[in-house]
PDB file of N, CA and C in Angstrom:
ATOM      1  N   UNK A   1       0.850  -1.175   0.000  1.00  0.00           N
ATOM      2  CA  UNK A   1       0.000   0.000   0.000  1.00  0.00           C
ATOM      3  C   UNK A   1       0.898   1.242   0.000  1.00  0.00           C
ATOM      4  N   UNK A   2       0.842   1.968  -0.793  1.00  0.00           N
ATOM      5  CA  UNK A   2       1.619   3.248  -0.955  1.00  0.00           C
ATOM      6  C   UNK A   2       0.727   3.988   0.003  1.00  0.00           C
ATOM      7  N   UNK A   3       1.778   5.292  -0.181  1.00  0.00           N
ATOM      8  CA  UNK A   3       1.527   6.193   1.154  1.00  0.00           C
ATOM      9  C   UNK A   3       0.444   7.148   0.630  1.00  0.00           C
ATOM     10  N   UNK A   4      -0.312   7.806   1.030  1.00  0.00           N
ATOM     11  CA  UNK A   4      -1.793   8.790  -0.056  1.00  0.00           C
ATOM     12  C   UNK A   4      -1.166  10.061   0.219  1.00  0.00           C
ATOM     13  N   UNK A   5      -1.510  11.236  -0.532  1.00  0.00           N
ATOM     14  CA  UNK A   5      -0.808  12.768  -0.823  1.00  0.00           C
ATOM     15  C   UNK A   5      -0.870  13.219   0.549  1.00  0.00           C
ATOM     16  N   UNK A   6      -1.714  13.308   1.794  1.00  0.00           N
ATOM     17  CA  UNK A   6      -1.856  13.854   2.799  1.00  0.00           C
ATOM     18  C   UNK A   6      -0.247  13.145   3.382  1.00  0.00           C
ATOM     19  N   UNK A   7      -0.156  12.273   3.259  1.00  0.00           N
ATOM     20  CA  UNK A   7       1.100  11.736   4.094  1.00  0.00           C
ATOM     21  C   UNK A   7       2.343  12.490   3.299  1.00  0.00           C
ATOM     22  N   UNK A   8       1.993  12.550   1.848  1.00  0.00           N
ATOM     23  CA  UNK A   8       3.313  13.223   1.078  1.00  0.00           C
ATOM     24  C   UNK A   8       3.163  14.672   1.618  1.00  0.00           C
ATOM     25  N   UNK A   9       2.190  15.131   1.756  1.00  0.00           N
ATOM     26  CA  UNK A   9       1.650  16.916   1.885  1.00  0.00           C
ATOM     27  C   UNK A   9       2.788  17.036   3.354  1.00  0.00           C
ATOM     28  N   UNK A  10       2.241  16.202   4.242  1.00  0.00           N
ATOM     29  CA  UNK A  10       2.931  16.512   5.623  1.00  0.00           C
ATOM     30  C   UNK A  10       4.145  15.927   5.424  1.00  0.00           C
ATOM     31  N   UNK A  11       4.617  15.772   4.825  1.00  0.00           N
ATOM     32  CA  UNK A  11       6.410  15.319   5.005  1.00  0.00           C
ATOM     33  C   UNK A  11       7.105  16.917   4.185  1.00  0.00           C
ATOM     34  N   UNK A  12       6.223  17.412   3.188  1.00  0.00           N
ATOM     35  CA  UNK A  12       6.591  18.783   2.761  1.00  0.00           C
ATOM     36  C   UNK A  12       6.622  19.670   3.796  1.00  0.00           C
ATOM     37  N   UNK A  13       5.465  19.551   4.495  1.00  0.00           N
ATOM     38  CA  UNK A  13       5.303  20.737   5.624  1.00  0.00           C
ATOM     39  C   UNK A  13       5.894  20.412   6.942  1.00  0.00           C
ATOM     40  N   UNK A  14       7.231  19.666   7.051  1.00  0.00           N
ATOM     41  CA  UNK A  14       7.642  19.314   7.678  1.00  0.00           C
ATOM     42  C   UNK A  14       6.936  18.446   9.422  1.00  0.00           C
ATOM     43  N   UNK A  15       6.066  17.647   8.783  1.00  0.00           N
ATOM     44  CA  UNK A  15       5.245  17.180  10.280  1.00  0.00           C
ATOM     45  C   UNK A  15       6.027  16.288  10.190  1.00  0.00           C
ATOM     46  N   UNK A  16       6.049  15.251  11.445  1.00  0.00           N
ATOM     47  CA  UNK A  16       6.006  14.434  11.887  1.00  0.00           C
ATOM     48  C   UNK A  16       4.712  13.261  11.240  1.00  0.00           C
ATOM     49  N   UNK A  17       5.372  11.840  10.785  1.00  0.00           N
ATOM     50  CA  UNK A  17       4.592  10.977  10.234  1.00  0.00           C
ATOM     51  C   UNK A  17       4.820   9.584  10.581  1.00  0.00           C
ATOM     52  N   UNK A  18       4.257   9.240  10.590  1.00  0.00           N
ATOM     53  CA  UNK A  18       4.767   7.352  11.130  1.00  0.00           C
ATOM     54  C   UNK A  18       6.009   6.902  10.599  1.00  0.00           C
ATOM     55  N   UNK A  19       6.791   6.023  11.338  1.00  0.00           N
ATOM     56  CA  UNK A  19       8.221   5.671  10.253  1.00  0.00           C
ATOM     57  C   UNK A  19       7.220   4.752   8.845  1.00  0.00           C
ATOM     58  N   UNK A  20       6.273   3.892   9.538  1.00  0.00           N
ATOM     59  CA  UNK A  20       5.365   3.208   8.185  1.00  0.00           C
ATOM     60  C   UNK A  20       5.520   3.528   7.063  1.00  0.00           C
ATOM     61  N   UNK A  21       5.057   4.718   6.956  1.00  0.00           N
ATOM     62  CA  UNK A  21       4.258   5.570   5.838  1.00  0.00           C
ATOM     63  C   UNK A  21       6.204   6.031   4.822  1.00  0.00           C
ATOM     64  N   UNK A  22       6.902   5.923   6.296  1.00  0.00           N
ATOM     65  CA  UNK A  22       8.163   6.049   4.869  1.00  0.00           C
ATOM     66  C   UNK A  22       9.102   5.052   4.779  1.00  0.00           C
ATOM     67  N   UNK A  23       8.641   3.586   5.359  1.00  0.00           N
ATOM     68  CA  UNK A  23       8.445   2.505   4.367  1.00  0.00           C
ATOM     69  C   UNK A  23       8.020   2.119   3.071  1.00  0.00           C
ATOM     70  N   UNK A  24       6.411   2.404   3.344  1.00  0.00           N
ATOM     71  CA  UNK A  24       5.918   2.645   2.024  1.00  0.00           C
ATOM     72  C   UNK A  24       6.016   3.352   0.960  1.00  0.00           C
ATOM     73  N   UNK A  25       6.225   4.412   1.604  1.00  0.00           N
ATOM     74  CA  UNK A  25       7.092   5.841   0.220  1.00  0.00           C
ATOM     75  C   UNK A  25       8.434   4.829  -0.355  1.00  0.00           C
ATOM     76  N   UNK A  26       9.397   4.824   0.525  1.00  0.00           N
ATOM     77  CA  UNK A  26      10.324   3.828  -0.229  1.00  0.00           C
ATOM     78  C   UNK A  26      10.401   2.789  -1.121  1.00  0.00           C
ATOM     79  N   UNK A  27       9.608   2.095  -0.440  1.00  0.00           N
ATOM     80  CA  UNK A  27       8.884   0.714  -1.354  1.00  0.00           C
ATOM     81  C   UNK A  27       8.366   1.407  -2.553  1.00  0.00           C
ATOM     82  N   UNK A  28       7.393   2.027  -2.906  1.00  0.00           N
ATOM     83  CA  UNK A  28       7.001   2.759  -4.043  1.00  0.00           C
ATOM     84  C   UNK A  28       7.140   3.274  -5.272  1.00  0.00           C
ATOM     85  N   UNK A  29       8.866   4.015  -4.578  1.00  0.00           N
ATOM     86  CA  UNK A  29       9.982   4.772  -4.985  1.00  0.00           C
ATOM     87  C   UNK A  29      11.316   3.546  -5.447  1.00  0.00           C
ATOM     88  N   UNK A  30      10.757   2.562  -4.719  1.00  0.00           N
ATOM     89  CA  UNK A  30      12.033   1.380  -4.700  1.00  0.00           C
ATOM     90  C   UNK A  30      13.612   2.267  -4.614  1.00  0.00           C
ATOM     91  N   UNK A  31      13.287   2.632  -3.224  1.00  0.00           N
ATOM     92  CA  UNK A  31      14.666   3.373  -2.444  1.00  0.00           C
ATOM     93  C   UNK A  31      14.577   3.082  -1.223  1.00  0.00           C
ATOM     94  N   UNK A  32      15.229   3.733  -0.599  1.00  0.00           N
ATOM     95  CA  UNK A  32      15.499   3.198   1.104  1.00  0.00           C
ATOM     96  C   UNK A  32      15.313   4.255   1.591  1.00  0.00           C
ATOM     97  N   UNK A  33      15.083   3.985   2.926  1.00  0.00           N
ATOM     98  CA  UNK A  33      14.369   5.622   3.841  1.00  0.00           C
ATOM     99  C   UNK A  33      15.491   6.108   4.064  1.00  0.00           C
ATOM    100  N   UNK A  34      17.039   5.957   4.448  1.00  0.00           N
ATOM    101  CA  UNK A  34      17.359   6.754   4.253  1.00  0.00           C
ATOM    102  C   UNK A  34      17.433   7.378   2.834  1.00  0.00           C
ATOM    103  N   UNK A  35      17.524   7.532   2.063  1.00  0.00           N
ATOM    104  CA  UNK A  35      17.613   8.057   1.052  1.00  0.00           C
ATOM    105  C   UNK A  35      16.363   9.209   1.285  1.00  0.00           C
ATOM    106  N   UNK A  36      15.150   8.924   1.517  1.00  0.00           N
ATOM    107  CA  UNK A  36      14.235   9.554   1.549  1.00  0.00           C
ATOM    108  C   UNK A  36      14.622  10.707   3.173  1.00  0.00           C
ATOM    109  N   UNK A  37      15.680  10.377   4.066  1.00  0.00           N
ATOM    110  CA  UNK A  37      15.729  11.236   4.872  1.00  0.00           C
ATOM    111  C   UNK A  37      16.803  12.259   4.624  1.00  0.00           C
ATOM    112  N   UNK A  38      17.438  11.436   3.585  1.00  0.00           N
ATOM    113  CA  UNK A  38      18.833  12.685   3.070  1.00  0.00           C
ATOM    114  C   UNK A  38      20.014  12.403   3.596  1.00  0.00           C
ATOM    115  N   UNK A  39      20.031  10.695   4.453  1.00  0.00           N
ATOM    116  CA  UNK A  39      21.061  10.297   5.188  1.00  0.00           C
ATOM    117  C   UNK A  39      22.256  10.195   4.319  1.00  0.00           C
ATOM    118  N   UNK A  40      21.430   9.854   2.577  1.00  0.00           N
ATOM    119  CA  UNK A  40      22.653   9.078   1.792  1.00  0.00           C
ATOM    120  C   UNK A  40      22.036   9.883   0.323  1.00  0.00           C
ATOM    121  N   UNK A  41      23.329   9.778  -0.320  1.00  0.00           N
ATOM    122  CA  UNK A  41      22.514  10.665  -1.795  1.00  0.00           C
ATOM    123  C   UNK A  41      22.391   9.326  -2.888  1.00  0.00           C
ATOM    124  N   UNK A  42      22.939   8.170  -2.326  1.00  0.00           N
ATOM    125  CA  UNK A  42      22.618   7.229  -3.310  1.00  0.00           C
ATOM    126  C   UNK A  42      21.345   6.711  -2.659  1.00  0.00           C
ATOM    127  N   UNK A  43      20.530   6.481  -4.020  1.00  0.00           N
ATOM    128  CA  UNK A  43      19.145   5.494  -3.646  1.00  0.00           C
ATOM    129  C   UNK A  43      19.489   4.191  -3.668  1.00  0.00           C
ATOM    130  N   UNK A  44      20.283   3.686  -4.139  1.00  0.00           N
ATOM    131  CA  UNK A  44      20.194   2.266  -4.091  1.00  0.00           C
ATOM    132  C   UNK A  44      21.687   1.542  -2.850  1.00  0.00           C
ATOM    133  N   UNK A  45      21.322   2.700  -1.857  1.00  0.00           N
ATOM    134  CA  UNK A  45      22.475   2.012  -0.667  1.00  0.00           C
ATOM    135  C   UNK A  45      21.668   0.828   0.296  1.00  0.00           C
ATOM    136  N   UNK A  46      22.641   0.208   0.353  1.00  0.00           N
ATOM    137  CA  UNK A  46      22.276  -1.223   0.864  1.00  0.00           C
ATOM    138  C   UNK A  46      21.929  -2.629   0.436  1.00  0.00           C
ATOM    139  N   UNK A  47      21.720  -2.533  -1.064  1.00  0.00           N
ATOM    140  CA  UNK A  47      21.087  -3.215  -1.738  1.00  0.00           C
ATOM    141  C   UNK A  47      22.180  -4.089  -1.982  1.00  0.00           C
TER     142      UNK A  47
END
């Protein structure tokens, strides 16, 4: 299950969101959360 725009909306507006929801963004994206947190500039670390 991907994540729905309200979950994308609040990660823009900097809220706070379940770690879940950026599982699923990842999965989606087929990247890794960090990547999605800016830990790493490669998407495909770990793989």
């Amino acid at each position: 299950m991907a994540a729905n725009k309200n979950t994308v909306s609040k990660i823009g507006q900097g809220t706070d969101i379940r770690i879940l929801n950026f599982a699923r963004i990842a999965d989606y994206l087929d990247c890794f959360v960090d990547y999605l947190l800016g830990r790493t500039d490669n998407p495909e670390v770990n793989r």
